[in-house]
Protein backbone atom coordinates (compact mmCIF):
# COMPACT_ATOMS: atom_id res chain seq x y z
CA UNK A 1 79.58 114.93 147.52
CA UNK A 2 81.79 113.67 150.71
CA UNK A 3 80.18 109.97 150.05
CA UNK A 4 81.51 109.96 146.60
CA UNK A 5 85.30 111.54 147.91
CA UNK A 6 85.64 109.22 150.69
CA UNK A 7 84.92 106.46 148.40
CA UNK A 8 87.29 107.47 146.00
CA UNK A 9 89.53 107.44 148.99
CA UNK A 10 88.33 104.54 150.23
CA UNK A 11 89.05 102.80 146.76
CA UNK A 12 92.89 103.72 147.04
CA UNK A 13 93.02 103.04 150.38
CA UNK A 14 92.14 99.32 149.79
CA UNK A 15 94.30 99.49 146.82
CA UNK A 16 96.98 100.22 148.52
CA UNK A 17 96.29 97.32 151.70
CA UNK A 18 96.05 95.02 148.92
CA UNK A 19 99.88 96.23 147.34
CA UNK A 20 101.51 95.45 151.06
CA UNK A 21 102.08 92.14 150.41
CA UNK A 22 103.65 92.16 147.37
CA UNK A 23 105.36 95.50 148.33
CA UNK A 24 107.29 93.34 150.87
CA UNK A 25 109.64 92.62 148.27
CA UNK A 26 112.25 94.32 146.73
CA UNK A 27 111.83 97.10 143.87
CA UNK A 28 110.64 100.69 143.36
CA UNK A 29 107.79 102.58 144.51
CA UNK A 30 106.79 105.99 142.56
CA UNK A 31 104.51 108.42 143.10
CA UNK A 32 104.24 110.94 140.30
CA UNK A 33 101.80 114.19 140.53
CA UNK A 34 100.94 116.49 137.49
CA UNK A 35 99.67 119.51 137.15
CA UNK A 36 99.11 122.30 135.08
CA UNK A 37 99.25 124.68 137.92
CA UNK A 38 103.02 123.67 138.02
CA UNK A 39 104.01 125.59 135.38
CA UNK A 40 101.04 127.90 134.37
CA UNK A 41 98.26 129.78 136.29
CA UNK A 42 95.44 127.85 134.15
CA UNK A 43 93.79 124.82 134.92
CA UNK A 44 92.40 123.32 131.95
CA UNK A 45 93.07 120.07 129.72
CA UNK A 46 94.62 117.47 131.35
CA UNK A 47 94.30 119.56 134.86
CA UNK A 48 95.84 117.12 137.47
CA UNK A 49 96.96 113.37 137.78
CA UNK A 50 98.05 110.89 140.39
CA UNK A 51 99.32 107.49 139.78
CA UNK A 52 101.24 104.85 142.07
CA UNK A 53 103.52 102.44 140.69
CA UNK A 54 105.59 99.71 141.80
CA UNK A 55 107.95 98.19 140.08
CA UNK A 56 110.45 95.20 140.57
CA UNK A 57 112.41 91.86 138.87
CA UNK A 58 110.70 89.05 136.89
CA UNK A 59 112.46 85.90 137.85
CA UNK A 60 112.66 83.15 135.18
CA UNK A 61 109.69 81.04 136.57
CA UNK A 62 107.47 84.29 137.19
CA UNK A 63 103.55 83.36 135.86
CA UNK A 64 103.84 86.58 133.42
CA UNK A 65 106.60 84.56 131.49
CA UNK A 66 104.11 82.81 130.02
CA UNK A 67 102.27 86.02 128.78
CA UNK A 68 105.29 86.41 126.95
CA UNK A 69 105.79 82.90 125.84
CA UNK A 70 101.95 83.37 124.28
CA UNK A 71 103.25 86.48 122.35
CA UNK A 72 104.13 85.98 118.36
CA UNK A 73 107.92 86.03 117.63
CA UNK A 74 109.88 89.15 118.20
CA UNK A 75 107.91 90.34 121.05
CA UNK A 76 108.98 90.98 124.91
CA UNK A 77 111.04 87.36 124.23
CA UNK A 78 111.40 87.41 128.17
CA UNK A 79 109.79 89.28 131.10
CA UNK A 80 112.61 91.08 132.71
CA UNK A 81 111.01 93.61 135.45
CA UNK A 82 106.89 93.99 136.00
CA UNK A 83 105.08 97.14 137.23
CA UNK A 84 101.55 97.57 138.97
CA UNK A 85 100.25 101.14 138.49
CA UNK A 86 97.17 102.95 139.87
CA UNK A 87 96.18 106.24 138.06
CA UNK A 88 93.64 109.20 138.84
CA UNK A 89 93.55 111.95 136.12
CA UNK A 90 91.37 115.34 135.72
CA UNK A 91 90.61 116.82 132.61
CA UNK A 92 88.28 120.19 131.90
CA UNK A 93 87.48 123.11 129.37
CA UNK A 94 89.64 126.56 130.02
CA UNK A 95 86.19 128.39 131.76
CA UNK A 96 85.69 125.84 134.57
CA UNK A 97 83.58 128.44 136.23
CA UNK A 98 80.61 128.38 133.51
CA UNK A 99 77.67 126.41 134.37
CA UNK A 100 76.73 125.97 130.62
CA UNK A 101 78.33 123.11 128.01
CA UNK A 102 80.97 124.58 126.23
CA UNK A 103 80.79 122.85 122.62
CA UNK A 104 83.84 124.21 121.66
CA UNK A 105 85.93 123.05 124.27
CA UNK A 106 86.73 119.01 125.46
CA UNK A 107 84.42 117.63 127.85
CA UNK A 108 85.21 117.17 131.25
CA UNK A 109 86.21 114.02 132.15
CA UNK A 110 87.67 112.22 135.30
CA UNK A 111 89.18 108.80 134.68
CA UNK A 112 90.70 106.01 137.25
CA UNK A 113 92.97 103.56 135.99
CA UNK A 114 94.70 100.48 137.38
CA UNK A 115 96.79 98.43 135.28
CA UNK A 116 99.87 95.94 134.61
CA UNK A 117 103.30 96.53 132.54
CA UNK A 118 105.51 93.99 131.47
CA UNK A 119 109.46 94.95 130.35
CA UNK A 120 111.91 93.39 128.42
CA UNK A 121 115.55 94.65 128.25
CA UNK A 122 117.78 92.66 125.13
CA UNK A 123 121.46 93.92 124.46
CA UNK A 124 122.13 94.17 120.65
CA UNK A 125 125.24 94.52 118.73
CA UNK A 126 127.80 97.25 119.57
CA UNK A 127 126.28 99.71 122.23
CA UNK A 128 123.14 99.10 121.29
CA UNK A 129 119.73 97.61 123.89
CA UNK A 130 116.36 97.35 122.86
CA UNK A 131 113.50 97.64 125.52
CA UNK A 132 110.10 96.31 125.22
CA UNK A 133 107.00 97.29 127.77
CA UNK A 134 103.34 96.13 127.17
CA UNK A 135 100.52 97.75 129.72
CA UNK A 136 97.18 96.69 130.04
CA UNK A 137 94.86 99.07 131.29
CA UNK A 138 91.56 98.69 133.04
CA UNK A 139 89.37 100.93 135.12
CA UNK A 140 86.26 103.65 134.26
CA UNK A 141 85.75 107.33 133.13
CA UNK A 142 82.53 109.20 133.78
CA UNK A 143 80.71 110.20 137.54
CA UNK A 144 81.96 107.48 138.84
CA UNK A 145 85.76 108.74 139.33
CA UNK A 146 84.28 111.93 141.55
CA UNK A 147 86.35 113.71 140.06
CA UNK A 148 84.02 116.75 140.53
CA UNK A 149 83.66 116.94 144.23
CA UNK A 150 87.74 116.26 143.81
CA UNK A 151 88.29 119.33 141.89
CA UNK A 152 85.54 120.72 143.88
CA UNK A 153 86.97 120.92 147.26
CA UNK A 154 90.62 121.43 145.51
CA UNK A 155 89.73 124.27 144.56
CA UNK A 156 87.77 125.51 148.04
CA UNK A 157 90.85 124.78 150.00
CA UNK A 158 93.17 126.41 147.88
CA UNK A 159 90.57 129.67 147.63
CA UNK A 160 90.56 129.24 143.10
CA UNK A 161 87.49 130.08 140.65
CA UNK A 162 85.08 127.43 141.32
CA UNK A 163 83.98 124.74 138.64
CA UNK A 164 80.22 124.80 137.46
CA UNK A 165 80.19 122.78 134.73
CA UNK A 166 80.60 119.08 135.71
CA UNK A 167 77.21 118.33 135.14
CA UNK A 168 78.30 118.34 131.27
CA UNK A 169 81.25 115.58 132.21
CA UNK A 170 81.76 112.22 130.00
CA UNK A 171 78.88 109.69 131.71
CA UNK A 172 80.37 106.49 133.45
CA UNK A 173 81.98 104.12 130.70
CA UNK A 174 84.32 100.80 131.86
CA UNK A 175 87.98 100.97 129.96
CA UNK A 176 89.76 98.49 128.96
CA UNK A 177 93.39 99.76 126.90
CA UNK A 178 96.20 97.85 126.16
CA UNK A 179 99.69 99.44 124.51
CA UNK A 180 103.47 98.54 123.49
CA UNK A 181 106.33 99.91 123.15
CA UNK A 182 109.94 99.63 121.82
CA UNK A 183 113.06 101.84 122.14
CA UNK A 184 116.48 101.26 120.88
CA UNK A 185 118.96 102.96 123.50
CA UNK A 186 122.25 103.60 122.04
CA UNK A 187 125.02 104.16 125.41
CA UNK A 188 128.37 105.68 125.22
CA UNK A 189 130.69 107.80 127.08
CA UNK A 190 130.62 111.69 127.07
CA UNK A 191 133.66 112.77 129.15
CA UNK A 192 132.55 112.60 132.62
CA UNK A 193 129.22 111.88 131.55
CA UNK A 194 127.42 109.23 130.00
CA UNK A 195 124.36 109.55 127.48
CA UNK A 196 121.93 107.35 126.42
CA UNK A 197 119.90 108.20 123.55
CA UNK A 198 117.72 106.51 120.86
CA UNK A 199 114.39 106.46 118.35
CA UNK A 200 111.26 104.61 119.75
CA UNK A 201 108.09 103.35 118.30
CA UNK A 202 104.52 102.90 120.84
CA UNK A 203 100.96 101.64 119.82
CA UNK A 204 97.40 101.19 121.94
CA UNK A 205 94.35 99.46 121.23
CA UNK A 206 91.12 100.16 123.40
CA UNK A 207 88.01 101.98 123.97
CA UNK A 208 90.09 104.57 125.64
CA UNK A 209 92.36 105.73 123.20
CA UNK A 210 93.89 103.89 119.58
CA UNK A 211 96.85 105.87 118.73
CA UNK A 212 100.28 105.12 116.88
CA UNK A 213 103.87 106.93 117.50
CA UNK A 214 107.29 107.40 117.03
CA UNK A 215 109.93 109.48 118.90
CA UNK A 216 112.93 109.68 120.67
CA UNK A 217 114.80 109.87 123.83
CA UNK A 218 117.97 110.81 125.50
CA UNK A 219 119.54 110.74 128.46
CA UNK A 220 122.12 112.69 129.83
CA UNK A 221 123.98 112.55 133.15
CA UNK A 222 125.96 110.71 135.95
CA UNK A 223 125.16 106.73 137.49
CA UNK A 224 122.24 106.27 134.70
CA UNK A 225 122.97 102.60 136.02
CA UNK A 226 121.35 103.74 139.58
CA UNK A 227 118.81 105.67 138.29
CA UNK A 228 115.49 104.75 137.71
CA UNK A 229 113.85 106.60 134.85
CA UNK A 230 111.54 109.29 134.16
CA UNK A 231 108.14 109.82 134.77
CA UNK A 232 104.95 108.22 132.97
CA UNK A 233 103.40 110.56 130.74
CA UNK A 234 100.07 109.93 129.69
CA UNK A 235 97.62 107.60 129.61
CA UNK A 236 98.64 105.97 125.92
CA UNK A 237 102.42 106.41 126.74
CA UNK A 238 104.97 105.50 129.40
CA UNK A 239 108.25 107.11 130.45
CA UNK A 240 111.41 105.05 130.91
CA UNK A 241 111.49 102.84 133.91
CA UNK A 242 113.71 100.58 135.47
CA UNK A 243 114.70 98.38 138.81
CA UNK A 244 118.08 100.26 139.49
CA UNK A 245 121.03 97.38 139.97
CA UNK A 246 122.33 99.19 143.23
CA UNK A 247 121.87 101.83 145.88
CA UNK A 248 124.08 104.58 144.37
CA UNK A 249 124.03 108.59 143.82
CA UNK A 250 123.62 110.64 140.54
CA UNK A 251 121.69 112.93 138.57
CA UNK A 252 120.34 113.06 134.98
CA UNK A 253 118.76 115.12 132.39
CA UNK A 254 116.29 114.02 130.15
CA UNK A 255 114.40 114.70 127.14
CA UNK A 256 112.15 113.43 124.71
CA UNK A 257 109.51 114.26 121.75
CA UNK A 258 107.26 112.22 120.03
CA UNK A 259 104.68 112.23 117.39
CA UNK A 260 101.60 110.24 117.43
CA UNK A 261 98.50 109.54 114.50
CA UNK A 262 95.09 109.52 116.92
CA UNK A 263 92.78 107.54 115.32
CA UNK A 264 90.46 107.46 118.39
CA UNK A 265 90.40 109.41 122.26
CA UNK A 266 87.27 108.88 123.84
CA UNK A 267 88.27 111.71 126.39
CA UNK A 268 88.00 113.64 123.15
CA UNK A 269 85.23 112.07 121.24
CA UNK A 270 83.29 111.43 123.60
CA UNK A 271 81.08 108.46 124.98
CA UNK A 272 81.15 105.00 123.01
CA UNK A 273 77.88 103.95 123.27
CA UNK A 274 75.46 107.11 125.07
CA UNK A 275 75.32 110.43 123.74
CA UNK A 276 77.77 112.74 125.39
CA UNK A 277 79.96 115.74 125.09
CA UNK A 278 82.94 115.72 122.38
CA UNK A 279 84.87 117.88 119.90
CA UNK A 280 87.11 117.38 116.68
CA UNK A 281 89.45 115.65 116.98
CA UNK A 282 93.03 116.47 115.60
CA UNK A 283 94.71 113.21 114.08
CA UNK A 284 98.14 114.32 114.27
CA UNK A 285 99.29 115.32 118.22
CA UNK A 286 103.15 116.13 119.01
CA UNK A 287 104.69 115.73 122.70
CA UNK A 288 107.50 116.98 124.15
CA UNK A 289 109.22 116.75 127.85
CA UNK A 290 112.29 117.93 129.89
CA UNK A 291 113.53 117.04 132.94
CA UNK A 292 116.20 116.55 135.50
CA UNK A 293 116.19 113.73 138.44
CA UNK A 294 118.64 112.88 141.35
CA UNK A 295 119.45 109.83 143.00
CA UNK A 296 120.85 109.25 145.87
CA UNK A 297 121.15 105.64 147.97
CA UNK A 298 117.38 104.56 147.86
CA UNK A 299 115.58 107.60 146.95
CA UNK A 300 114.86 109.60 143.49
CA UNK A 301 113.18 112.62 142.44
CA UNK A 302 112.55 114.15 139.09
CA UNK A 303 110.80 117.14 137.64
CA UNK A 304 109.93 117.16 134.28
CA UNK A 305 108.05 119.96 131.59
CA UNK A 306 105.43 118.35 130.09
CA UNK A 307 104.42 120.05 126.59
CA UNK A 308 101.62 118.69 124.26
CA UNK A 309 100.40 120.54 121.16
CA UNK A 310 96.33 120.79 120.40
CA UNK A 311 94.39 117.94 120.81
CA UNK A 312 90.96 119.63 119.05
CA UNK A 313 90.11 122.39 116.74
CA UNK A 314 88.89 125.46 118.12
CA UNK A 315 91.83 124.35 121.47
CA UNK A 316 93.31 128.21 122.16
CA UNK A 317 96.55 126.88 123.07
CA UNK A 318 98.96 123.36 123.58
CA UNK A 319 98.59 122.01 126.61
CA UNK A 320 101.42 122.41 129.27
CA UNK A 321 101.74 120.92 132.33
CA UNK A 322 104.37 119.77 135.30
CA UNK A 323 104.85 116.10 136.56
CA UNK A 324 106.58 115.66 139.70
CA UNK A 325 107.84 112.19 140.54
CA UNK A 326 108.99 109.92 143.62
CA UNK A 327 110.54 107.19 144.05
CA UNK A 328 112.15 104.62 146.51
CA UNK A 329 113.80 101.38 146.12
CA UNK A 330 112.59 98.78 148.45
């Protein structure tokens, strides 16, 4: 059990050795945590998340320009800002202390992810700015995340119901995801305020999860231009991110829902290719999220309500959760 944690450990440790270097330079490093024990004593669904991002500039002659240039007409044009994200994320049944599969609830599942984003920011007529991201994913759900002896010794050290029934949890399985997504942002003046606000459409193609959405977004607040975004979401979706132009000092609300066709989650479904745990599937899935951040010089912070409605039939109730998120600009 403390082999498999200190590797996991041992894994973000290197991870993070390897990011120094490039960290050297400027742009903005977040860490985001989520949890459902934020906002509600239950600790089921998606349970608990970590991910690390950096983000910073793409300069004209940057090597993912030609990612772009490879792209058909009409998408990400030009690279403007790049991210590097590393992800661990938790998900169980309501009755984590029953040593017996539960074929009525989603399977346990942990899942480590380390990936790529590219943006693209284009102003349009009037008031008007489209921006583009694209993510590739890669990394592996199943035993191999530990996310057992994680929740495990959680759950000792802050004296909770212990969990039984990992033994039942999705077997090991690489992933490989990729996703886009496009927003029209509409800005304009609101007294002392300014507000940003507009519809967006996403996609994602993988063994992890093939969905399609649409939604939309606002922002609401003071120095929007210093800020730098909300958090990411989910695994198939990203929040709004940016490399601030300036130190500077603010605060914003935000908001945003979304509804998405599923047409495959293999944290829902199950294994691709070995017999495993899974449940129905519901097609149709509807997000929602509320927030607040503050910036000041270097530093921001944000808080947001995550809200997600059933994923499954037979799922008691939507899935709520809190994702707390920091950041600091190099």
């Amino acid at each position: 059990m403390y082999r498999r944690v200190g590797g996991l450990i041992g894994a973000w440790a290197v991870g993070c050795l390897l990011a120094t270097r490039v960290l050297a330079d400027p742009g903005v490093v977040t860490l985001q945590m989520d949890n459902d024990g934020m906002l509600s004593s239950d600790d089921d669904n998606y349970t608990a998340g970590l991910e690390l991002t950096w983000t910073r500039a793409a300069t004209p002659d940057h090597w993912t320009q030609r990612i772009a240039d490879s792209l058909p007409d009409g998408w990400l044009n030009q690279v403007d800002a790049l991210s590097y994200h590393l992800s661990y994320r938790m998900y169980t049944p309501v009755e984590v202390e029953r040593r017996d599969l539960i074929e009525d609830d989603r399977p346990y599942a942990g899942l480590v992810l380390g990936g790529l984003s590219l943006y693209s920011r284009q102003p349009l007529r009037g008031a008007w700015q489209r921006e583009e991201a694209l993510q590739f994913d890669i990394g592996a759900v199943g035993p191999i995340a530990a996310a057992d002896s994680v929740q495990r010794e959680v759950h000792r050290f802050t004296n909770s119901q212990r969990p039984r029934g990992w033994s039942h949890q999705l077997g090991n399985e690489p992933i490989l995801n990729a996703s886009y997504r496009r927003h029209w942002w509409h800005r304009q003046p609101l007294g002392a305020l300014e507000m940003q606000h507009g519809p967006g459409l996403s996609a994602s193609l993988g063994n992890l999860v093939v969905q399609a959405g649409a939604g939309y977004g606002l922002r609401l607040g003071q120095g929007l231009d210093e800020s730098m975004g909300w958090p990411s979401l989910g695994v198939e979706q990203g929040g709004y991110r940016q490399v601030s132009i300036s130190p500077g000092s603010g605060w914003h609300l935000f908001a945003a829902l979304q509804g998405r066709y599923v047409a495959h989650n293999l944290l829902l479904d199950g294994n691709t290719v070995r017999d495993s745990h899974s449940v129905d599937r519901r097609e149709l899935v509807g997000d929602a999220v509320l927030g607040v951040a503050l910036t000041w010089e270097r530093w921001e912070v944000s808080l947001a309500h995550v809200w997600r409605s059933r994923e499954f039939e037979g799922q008691e109730n939507s899935t709520v959760h809190g994702a707390l998120s920091l950041s600091y600009r190099l």
